[in-house]
PDB file of N, CA and C in Angstrom:
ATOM      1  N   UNK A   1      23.740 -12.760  11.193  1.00  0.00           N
ATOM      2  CA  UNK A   1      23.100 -11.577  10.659  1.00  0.00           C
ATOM      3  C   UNK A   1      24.129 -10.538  10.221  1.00  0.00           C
ATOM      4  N   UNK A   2      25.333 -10.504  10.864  1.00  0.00           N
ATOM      5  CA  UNK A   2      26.331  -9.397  10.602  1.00  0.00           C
ATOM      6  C   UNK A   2      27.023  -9.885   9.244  1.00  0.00           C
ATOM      7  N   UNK A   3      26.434 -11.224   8.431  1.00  0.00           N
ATOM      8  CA  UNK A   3      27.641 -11.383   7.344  1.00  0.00           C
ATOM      9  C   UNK A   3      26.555 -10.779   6.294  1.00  0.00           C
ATOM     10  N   UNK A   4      24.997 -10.416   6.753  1.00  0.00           N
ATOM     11  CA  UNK A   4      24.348  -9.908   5.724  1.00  0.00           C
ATOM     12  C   UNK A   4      24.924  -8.055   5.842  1.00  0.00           C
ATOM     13  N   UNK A   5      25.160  -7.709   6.391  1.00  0.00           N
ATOM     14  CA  UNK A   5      25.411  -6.085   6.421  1.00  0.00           C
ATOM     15  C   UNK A   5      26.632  -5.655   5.619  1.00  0.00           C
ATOM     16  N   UNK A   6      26.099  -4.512   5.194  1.00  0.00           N
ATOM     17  CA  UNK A   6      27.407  -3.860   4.199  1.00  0.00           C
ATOM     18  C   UNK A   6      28.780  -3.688   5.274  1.00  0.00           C
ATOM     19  N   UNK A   7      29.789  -3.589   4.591  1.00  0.00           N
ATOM     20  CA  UNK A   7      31.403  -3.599   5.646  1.00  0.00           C
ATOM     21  C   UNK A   7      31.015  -2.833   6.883  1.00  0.00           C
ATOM     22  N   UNK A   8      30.813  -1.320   6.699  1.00  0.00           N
ATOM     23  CA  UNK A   8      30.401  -0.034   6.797  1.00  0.00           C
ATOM     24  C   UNK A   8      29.765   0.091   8.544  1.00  0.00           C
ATOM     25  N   UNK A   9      28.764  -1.203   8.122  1.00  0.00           N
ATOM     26  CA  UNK A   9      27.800  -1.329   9.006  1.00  0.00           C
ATOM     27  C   UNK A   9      28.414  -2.418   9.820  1.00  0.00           C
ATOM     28  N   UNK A  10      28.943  -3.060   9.570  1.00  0.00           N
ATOM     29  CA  UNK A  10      29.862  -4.265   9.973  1.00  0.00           C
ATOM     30  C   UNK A  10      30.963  -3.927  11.238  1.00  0.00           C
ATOM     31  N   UNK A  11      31.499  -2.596  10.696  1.00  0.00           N
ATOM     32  CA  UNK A  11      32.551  -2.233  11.703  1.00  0.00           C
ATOM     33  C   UNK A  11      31.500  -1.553  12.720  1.00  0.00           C
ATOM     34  N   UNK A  12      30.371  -0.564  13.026  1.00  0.00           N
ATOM     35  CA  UNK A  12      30.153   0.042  13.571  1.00  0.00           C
ATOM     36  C   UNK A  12      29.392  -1.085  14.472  1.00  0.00           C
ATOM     37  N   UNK A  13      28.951  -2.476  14.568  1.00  0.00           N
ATOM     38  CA  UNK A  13      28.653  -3.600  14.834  1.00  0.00           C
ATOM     39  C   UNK A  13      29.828  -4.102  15.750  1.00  0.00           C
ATOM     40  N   UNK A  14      31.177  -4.118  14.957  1.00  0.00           N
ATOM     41  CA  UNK A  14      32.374  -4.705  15.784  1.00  0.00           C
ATOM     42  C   UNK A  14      32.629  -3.617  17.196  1.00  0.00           C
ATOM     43  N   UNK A  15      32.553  -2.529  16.872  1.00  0.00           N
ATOM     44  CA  UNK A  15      32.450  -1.554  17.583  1.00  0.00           C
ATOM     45  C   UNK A  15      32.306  -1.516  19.256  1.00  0.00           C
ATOM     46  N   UNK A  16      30.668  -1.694  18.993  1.00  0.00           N
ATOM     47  CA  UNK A  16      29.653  -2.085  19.952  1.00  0.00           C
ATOM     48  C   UNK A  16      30.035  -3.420  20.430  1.00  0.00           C
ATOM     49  N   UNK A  17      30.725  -4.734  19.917  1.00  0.00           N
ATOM     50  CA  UNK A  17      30.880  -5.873  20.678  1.00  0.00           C
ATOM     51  C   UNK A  17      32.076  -5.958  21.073  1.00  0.00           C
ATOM     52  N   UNK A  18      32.992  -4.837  20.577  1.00  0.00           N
ATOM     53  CA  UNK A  18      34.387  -4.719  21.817  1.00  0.00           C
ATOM     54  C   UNK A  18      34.195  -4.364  22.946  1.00  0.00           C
ATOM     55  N   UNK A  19      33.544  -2.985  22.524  1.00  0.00           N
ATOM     56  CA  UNK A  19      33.226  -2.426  24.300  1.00  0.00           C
ATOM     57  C   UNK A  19      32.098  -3.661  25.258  1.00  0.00           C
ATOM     58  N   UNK A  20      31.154  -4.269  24.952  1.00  0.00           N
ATOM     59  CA  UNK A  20      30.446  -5.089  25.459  1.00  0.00           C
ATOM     60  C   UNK A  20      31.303  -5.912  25.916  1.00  0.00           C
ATOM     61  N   UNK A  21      32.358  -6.690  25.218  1.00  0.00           N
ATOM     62  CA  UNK A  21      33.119  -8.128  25.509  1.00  0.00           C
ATOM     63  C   UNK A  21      33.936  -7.704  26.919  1.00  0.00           C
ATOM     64  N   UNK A  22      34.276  -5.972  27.128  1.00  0.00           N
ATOM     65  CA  UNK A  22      35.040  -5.676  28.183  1.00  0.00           C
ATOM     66  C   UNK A  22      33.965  -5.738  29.012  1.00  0.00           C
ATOM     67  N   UNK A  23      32.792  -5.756  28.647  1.00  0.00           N
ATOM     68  CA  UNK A  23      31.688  -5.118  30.086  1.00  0.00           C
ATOM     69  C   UNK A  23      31.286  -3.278  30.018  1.00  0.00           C
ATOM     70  N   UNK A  24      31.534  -2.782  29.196  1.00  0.00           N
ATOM     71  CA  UNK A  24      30.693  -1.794  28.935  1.00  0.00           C
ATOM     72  C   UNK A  24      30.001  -1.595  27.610  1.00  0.00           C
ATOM     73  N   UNK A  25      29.493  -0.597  27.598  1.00  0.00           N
ATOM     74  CA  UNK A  25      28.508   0.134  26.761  1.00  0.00           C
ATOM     75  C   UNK A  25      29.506   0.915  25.529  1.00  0.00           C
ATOM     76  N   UNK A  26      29.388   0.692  24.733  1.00  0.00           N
ATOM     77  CA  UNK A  26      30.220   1.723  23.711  1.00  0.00           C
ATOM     78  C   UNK A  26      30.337   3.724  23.718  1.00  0.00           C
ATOM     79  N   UNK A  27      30.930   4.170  24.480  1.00  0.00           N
ATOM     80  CA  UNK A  27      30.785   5.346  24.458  1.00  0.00           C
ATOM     81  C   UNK A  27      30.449   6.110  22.894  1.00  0.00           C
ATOM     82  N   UNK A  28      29.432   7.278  23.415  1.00  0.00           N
ATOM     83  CA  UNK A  28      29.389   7.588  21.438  1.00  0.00           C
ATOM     84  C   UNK A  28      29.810   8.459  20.889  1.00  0.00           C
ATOM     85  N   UNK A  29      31.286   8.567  21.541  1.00  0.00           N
ATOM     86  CA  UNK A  29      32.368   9.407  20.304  1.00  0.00           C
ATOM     87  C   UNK A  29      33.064   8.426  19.946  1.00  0.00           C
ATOM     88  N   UNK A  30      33.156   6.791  20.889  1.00  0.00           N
ATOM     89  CA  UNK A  30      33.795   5.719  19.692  1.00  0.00           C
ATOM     90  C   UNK A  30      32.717   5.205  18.708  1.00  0.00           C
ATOM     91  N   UNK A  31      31.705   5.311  19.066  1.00  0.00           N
ATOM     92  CA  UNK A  31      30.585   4.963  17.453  1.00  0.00           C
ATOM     93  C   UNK A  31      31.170   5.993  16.736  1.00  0.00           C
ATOM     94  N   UNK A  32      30.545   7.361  17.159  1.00  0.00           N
ATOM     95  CA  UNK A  32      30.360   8.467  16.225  1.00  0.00           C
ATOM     96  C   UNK A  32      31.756   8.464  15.224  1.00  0.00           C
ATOM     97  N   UNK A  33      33.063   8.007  15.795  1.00  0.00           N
ATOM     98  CA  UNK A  33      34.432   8.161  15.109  1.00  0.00           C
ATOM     99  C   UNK A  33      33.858   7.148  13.885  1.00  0.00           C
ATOM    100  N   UNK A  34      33.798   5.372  14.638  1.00  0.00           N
ATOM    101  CA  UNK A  34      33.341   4.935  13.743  1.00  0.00           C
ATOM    102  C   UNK A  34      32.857   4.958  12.816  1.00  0.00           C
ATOM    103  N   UNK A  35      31.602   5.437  12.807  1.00  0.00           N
ATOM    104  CA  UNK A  35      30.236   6.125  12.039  1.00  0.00           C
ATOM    105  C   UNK A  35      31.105   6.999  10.765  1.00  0.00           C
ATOM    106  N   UNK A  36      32.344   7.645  11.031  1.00  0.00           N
ATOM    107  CA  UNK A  36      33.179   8.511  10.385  1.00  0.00           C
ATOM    108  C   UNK A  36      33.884   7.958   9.071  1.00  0.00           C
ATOM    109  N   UNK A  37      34.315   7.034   9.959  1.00  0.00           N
ATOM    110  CA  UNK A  37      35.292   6.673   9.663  1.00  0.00           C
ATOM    111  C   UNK A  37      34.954   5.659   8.035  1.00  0.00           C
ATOM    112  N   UNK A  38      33.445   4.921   8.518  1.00  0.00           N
ATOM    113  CA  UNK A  38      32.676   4.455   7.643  1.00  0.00           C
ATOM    114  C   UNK A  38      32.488   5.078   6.309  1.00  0.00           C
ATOM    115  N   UNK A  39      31.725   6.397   6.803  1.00  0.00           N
ATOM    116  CA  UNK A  39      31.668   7.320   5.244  1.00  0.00           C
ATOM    117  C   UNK A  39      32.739   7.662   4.994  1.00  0.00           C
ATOM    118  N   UNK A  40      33.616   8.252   5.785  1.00  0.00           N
ATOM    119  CA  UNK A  40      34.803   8.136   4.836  1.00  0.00           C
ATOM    120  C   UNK A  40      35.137   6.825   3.979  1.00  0.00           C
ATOM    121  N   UNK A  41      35.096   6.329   4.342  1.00  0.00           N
ATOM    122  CA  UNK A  41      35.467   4.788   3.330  1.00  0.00           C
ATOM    123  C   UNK A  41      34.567   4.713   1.964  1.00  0.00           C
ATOM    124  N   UNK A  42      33.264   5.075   2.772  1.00  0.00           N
ATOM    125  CA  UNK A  42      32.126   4.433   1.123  1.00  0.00           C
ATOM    126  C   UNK A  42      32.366   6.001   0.271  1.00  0.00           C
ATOM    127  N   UNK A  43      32.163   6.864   0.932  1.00  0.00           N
ATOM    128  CA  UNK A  43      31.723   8.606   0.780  1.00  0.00           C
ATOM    129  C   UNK A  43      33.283   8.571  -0.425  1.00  0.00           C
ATOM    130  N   UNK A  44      34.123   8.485  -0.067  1.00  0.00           N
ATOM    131  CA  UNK A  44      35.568   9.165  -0.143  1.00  0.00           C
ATOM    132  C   UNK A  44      36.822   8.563   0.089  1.00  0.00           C
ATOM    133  N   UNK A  45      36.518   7.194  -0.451  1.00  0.00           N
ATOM    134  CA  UNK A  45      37.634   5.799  -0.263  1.00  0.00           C
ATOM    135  C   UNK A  45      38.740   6.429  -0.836  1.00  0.00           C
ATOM    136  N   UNK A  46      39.766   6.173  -0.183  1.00  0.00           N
ATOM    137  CA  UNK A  46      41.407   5.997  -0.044  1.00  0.00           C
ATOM    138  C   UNK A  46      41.743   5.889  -1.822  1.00  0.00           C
ATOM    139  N   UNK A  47      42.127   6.749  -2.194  1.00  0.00           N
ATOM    140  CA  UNK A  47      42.493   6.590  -3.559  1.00  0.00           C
ATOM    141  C   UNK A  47      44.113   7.231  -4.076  1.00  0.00           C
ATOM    142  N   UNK A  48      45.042   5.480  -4.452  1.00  0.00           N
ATOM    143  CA  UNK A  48      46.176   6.112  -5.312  1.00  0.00           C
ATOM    144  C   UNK A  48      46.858   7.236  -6.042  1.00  0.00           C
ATOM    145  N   UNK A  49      47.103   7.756  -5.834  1.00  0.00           N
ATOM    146  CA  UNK A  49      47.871   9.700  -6.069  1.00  0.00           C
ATOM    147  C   UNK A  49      47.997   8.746  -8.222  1.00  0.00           C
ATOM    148  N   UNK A  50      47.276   9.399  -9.149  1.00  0.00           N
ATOM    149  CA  UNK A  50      47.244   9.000 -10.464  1.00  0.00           C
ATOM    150  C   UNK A  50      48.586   9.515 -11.164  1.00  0.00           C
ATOM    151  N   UNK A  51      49.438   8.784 -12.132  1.00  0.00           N
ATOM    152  CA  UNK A  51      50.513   9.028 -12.594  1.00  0.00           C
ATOM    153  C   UNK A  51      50.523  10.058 -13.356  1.00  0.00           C
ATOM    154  N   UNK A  52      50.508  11.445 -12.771  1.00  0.00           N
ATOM    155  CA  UNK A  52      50.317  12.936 -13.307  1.00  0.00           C
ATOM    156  C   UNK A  52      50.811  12.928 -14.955  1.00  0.00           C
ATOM    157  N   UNK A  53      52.052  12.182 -15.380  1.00  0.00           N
ATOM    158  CA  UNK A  53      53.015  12.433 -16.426  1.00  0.00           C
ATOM    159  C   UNK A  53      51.750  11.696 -17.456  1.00  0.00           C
ATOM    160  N   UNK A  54      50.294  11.027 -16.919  1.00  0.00           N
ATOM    161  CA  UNK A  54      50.228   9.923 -17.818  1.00  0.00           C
ATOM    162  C   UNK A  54      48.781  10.406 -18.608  1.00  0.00           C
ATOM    163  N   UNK A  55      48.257  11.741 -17.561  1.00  0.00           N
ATOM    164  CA  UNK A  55      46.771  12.178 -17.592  1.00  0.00           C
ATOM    165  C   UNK A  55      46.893  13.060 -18.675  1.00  0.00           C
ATOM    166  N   UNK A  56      45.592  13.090 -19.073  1.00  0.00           N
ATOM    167  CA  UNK A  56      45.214  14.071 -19.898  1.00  0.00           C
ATOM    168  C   UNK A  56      43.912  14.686 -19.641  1.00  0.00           C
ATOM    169  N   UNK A  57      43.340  15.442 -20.026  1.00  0.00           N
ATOM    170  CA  UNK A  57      42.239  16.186 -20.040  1.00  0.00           C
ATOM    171  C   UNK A  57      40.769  15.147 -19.335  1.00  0.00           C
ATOM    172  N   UNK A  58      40.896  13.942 -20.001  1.00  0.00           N
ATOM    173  CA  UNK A  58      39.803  13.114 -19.507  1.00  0.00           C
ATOM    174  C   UNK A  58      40.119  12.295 -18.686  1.00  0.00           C
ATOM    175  N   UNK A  59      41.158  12.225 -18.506  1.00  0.00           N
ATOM    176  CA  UNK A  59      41.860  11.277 -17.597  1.00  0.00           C
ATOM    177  C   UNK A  59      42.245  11.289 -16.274  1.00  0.00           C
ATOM    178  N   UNK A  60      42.670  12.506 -15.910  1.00  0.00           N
ATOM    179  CA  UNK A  60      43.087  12.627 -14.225  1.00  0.00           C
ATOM    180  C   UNK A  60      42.699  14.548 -14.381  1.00  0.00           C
ATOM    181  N   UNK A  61      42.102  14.733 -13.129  1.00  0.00           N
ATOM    182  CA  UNK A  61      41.612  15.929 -12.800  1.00  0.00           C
ATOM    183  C   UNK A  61      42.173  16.261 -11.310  1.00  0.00           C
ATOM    184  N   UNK A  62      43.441  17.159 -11.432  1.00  0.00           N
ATOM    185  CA  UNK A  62      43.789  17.422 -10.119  1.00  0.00           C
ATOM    186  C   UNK A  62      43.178  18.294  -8.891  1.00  0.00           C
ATOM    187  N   UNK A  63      42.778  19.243  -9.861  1.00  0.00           N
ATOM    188  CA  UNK A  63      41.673  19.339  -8.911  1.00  0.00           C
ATOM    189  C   UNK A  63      40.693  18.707  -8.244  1.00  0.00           C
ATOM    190  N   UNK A  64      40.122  17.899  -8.866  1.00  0.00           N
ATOM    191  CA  UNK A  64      39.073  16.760  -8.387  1.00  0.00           C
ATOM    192  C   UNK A  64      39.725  15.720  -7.355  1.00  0.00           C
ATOM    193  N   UNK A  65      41.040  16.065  -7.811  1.00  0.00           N
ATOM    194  CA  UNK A  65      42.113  14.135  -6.809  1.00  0.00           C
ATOM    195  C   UNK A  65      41.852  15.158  -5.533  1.00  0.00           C
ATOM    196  N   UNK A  66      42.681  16.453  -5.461  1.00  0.00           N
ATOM    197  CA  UNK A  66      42.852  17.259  -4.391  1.00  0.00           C
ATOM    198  C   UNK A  66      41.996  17.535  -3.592  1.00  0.00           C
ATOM    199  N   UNK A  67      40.417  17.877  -3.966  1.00  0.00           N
ATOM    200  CA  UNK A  67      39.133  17.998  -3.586  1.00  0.00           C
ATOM    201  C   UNK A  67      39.042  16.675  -2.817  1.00  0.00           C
ATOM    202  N   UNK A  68      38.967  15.385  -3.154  1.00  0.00           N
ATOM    203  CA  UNK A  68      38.580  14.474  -2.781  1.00  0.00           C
ATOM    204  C   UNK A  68      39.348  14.412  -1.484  1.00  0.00           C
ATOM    205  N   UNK A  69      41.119  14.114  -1.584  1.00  0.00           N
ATOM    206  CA  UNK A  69      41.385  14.203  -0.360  1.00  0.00           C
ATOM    207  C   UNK A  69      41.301  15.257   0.544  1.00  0.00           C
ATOM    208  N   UNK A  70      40.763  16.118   0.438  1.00  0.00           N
ATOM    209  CA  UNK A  70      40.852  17.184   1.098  1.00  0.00           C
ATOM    210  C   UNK A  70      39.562  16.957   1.956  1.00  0.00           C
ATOM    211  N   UNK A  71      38.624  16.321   1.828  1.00  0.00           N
ATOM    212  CA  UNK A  71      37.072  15.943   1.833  1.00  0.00           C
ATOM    213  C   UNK A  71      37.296  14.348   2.838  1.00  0.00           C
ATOM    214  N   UNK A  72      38.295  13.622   2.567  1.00  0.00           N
ATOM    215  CA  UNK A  72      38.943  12.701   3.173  1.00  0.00           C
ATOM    216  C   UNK A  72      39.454  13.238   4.418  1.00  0.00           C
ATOM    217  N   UNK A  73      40.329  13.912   4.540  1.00  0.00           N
ATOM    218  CA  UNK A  73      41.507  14.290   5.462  1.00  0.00           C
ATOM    219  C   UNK A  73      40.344  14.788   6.609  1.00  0.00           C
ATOM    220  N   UNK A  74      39.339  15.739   6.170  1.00  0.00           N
ATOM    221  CA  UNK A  74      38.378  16.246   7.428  1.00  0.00           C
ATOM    222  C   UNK A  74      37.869  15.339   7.800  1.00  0.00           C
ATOM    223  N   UNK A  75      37.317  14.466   7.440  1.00  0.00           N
ATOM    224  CA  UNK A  75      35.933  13.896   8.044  1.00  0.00           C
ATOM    225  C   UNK A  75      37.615  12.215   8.858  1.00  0.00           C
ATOM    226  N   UNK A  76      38.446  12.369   8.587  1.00  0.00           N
ATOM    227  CA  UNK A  76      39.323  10.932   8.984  1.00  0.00           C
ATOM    228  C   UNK A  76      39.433  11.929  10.505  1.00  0.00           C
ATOM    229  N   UNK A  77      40.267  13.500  10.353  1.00  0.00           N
ATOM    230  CA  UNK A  77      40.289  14.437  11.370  1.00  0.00           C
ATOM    231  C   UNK A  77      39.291  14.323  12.840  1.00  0.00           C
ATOM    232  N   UNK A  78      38.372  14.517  11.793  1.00  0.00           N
ATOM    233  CA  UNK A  78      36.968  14.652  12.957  1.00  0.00           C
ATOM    234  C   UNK A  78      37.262  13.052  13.464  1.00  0.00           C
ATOM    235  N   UNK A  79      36.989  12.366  12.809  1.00  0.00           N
ATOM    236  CA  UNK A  79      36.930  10.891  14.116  1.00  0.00           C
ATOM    237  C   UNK A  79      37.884  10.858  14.634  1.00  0.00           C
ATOM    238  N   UNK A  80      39.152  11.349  14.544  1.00  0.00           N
ATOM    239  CA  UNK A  80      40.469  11.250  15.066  1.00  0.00           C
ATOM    240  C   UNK A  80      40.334  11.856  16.255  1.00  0.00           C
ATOM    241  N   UNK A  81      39.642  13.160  16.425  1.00  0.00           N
ATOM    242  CA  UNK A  81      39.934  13.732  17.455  1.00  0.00           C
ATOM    243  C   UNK A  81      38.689  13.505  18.611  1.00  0.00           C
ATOM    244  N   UNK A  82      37.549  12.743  18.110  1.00  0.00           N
ATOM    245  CA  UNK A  82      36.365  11.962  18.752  1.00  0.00           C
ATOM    246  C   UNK A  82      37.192  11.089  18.986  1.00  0.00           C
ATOM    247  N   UNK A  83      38.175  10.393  19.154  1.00  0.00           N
ATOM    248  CA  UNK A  83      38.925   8.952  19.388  1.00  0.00           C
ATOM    249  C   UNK A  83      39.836   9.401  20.211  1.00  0.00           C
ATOM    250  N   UNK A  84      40.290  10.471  20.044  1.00  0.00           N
ATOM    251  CA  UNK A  84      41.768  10.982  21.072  1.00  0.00           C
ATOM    252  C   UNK A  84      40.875  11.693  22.729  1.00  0.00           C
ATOM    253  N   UNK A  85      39.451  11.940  22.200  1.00  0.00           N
ATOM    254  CA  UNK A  85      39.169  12.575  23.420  1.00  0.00           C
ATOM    255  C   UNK A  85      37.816  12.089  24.369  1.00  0.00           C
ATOM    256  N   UNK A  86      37.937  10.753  24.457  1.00  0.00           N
ATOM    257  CA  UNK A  86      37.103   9.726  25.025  1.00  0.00           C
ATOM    258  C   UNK A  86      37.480   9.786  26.322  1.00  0.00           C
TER     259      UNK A  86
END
């Protein structure tokens, strides 16, 4: 059933069967990081810094690159610190 689920849903699945395989329950600031970590991926996927020298007007929007990671960096933050304080 897990090869029908989007990635997304896939990890927050792997999640839950690590902590089980030890004998517990998944605490839920390691979902919730998960859960994060997910939309970050679909929401605001990891994207190559664009060859500034190469853009033009329709082509690369730095503001928009900057926005994006900036929109990245919080929500990676937030699960980071749901993960550091389990």
């Amino acid at each position: 059933m897990a090869d029908q689920l989007s990635p997304a849903n896939q990890v927050m699945i792997a999640v839950a069967y690590v902590y089980q395989e030890h004998g517990g329950e998944p605490p839920a600031r390691a979902v919730a990081a998960a859960a994060l970590r997910a939309v970050a991926d679909q929401v605001v996927p990891e994207l190559d810094e664009p060859d500034w020298g190469a853009c033009n007007e329709m082509h690369c929007d730095i503001e928009l690159y900057t926005d994006h990671q900036r929109k990245r960096a919080a929500l990676l933050a937030i699960a980071t610190e749901l993960e550091n304080h389990q």
